[in-house]
C-alpha atoms as a PDB file:
ATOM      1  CA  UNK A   1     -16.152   2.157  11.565  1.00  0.00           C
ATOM      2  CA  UNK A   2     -17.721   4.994  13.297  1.00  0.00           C
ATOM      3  CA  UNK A   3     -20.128   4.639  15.507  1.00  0.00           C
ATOM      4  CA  UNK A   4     -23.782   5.397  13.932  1.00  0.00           C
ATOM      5  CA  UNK A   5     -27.027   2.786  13.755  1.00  0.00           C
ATOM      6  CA  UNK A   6     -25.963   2.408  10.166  1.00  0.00           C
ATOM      7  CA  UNK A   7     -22.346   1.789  10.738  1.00  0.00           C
ATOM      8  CA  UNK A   8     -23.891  -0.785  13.563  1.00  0.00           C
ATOM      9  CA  UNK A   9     -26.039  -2.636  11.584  1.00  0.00           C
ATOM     10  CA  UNK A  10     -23.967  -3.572   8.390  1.00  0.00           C
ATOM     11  CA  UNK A  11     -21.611  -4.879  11.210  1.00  0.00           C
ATOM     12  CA  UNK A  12     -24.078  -7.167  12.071  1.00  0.00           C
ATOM     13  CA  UNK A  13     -24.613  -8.309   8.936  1.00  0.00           C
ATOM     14  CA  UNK A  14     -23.138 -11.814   7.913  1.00  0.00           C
ATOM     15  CA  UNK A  15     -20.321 -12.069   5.151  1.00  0.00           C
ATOM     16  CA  UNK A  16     -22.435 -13.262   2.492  1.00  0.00           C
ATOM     17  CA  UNK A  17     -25.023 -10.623   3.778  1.00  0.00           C
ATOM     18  CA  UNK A  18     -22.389  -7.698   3.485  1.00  0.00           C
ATOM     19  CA  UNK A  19     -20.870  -8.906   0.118  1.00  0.00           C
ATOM     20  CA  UNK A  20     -24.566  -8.544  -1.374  1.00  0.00           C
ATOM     21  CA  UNK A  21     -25.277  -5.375   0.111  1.00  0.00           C
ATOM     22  CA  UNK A  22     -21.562  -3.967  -1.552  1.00  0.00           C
ATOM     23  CA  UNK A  23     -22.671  -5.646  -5.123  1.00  0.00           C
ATOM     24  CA  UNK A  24     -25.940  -3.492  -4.628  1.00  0.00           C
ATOM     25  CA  UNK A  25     -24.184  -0.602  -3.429  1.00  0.00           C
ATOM     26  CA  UNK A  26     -21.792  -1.095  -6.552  1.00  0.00           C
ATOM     27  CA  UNK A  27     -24.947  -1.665  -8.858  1.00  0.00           C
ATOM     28  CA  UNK A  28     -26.468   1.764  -7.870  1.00  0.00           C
ATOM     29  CA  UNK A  29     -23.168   3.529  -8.201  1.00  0.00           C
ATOM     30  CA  UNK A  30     -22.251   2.379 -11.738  1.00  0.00           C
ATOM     31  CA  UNK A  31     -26.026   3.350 -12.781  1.00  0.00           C
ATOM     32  CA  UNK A  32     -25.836   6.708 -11.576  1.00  0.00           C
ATOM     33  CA  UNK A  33     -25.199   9.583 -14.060  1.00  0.00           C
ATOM     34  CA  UNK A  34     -22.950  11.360 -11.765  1.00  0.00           C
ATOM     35  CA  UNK A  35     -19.183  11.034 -12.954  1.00  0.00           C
ATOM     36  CA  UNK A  36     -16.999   9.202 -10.800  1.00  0.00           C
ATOM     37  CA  UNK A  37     -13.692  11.281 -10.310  1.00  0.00           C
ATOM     38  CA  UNK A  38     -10.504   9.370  -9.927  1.00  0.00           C
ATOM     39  CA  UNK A  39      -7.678  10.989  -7.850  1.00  0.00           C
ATOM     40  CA  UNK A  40      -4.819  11.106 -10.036  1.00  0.00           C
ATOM     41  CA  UNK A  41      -2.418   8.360  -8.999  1.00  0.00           C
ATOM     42  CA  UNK A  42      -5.508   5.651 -10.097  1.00  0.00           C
ATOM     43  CA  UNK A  43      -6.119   7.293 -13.398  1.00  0.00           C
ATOM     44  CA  UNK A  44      -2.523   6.958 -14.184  1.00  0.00           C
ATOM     45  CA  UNK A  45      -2.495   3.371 -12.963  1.00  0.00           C
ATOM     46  CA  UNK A  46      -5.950   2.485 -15.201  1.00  0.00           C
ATOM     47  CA  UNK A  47      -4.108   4.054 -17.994  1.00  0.00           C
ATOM     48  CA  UNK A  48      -1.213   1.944 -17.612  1.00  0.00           C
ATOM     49  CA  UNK A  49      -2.940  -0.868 -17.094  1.00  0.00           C
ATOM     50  CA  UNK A  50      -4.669  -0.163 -20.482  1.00  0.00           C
ATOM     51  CA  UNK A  51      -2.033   0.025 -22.352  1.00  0.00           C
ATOM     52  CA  UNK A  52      -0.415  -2.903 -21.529  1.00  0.00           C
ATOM     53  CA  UNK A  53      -3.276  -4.671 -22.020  1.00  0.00           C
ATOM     54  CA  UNK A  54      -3.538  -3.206 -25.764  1.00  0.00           C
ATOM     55  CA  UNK A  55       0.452  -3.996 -25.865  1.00  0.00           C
ATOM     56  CA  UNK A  56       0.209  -7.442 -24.551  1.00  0.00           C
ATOM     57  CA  UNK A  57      -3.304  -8.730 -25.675  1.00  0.00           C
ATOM     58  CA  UNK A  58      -3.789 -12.279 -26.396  1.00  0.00           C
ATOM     59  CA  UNK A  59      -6.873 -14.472 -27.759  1.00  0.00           C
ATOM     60  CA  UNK A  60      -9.166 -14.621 -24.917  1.00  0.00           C
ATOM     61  CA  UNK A  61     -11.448 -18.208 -23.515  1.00  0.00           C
ATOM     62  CA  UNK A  62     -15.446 -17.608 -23.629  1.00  0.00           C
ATOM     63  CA  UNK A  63     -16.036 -18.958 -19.623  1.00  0.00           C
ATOM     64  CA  UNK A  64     -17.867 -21.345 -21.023  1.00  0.00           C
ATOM     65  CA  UNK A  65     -14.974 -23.064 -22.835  1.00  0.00           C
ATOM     66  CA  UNK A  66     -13.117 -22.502 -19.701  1.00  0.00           C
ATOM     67  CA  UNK A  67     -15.325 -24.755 -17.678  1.00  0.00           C
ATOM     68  CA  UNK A  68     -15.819 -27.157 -20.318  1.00  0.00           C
ATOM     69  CA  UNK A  69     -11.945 -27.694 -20.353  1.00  0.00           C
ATOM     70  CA  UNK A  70     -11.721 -27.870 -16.668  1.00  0.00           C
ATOM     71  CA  UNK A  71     -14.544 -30.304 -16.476  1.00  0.00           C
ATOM     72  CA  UNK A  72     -12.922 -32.136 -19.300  1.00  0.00           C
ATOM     73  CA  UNK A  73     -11.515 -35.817 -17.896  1.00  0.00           C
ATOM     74  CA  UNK A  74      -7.572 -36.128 -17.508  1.00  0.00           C
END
């Protein structure tokens, strides 16, 4: 990291402390009208990955019915 107050102080921050501050970070990002531009080696990969999703798609588990089968006795 380089060496400014800011880059100083999120080192100081705990894990848990630093994890929140990326999901806000993340948050304001994803609400932001700007467009985010991938380079062109991701947008290929995202592609790819949709497409084998839409090749490959299977009935999906609510995560509720997930962790009622986990929590289900054996």
């Amino acid at each position: 990291m380089k060496n400014n107050p800011a880059d100083r102080a999120f080192q100081d921050l705990s894990t848990p402390e630093k994890v929140l501050h990326v999901q806000d970070l993340w948050d304001q990002i994803a609400c932001s009208q700007e467009e985010v531009v991938l380079p062109p080696a991701q947008l290929a990969e995202a592609e790819r990955r949709i497409e084998e999703h839409e090749r490959n798609s299977k009935p999906t588990t609510s995560r509720d019915d997930l962790r009622r089968k986990l929590e289900q006795p054996r």
